[in-house]
Protein backbone atom coordinates (compact mmCIF):
# COMPACT_ATOMS: atom_id res chain seq x y z
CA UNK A 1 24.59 9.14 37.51
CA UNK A 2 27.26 9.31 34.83
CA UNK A 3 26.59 12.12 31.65
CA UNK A 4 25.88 9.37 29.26
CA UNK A 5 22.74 7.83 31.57
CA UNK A 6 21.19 11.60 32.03
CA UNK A 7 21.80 11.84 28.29
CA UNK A 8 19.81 8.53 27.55
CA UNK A 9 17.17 9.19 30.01
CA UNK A 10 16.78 12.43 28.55
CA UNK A 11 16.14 11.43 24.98
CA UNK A 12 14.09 8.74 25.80
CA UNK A 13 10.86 9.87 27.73
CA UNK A 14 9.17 7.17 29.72
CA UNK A 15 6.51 4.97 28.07
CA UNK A 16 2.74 6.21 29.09
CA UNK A 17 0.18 4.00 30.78
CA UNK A 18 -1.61 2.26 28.20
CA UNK A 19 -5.39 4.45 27.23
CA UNK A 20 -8.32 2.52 27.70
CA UNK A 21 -11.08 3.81 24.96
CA UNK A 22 -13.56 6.15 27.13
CA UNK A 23 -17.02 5.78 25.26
CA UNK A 24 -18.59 2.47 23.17
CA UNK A 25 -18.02 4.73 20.31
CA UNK A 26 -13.92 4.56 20.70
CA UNK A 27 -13.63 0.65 20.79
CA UNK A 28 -15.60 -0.30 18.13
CA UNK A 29 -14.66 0.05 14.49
CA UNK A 30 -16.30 2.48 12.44
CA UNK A 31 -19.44 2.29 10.60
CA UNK A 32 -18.91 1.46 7.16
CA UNK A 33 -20.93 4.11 4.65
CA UNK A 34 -24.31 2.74 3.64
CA UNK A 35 -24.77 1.94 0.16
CA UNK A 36 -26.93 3.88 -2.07
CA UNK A 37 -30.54 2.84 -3.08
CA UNK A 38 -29.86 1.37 -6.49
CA UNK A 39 -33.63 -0.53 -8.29
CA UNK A 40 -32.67 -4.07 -9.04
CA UNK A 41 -32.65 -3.99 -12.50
CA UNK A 42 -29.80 -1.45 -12.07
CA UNK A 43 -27.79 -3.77 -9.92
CA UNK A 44 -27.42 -6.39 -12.58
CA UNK A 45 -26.03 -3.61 -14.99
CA UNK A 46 -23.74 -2.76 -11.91
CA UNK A 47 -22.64 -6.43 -11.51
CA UNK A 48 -21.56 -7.25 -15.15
CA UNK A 49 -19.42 -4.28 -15.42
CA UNK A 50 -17.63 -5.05 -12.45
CA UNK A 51 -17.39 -8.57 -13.83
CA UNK A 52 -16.21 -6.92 -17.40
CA UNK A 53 -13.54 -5.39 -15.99
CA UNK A 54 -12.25 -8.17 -13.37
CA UNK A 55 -12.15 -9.97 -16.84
CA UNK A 56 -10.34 -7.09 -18.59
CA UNK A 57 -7.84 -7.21 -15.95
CA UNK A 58 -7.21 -10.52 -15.99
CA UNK A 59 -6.16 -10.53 -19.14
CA UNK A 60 -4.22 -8.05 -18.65
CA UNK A 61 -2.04 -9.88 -16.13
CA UNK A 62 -1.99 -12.54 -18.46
CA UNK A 63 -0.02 -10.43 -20.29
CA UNK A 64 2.11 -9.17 -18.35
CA UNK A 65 2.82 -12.38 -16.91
CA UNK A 66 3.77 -13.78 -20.22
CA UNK A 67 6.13 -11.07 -21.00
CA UNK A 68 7.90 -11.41 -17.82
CA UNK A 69 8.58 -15.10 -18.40
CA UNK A 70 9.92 -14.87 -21.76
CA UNK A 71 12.24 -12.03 -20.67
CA UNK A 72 13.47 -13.98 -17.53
CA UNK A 73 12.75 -17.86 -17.80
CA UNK A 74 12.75 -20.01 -14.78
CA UNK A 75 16.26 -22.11 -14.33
């Protein structure tokens, strides 16, 4: 064996066996966090902010999006 195959065998350590999860626990993703309790009438307060500010946002790419074509139009 030459220098130059020790050296590449040396900086490149062999690939392990592939691990095989030991419990159920370690295949399966994990649990997502439960929600709080929230009353109902709460949840529809909940629900139209998030809508607000989708809404908000959109318009804010609206913007943006309009700025960007009139700076660089489309040949």
């Amino acid at each position: 064996m030459s220098g130059r195959e020790g050296r590449k065998k040396a900086s490149f350590p062999s690939p392990s066996p592939l691990r095989r999860p030991e419990g159920p626990e370690e295949r399966r993703w994990p649990l997502p966090t439960p929600l709080p309790m929230l009353p109902t009438e709460d949840v529809g307060k909940v629900l139209k902010q998030i809508l607000n500010r989708l809404d908000a946002i959109e318009k804010r790419l609206e913007r943006i999006e309009k700025m960007l074509m009139e700076k660089q139009p489309i040949p």
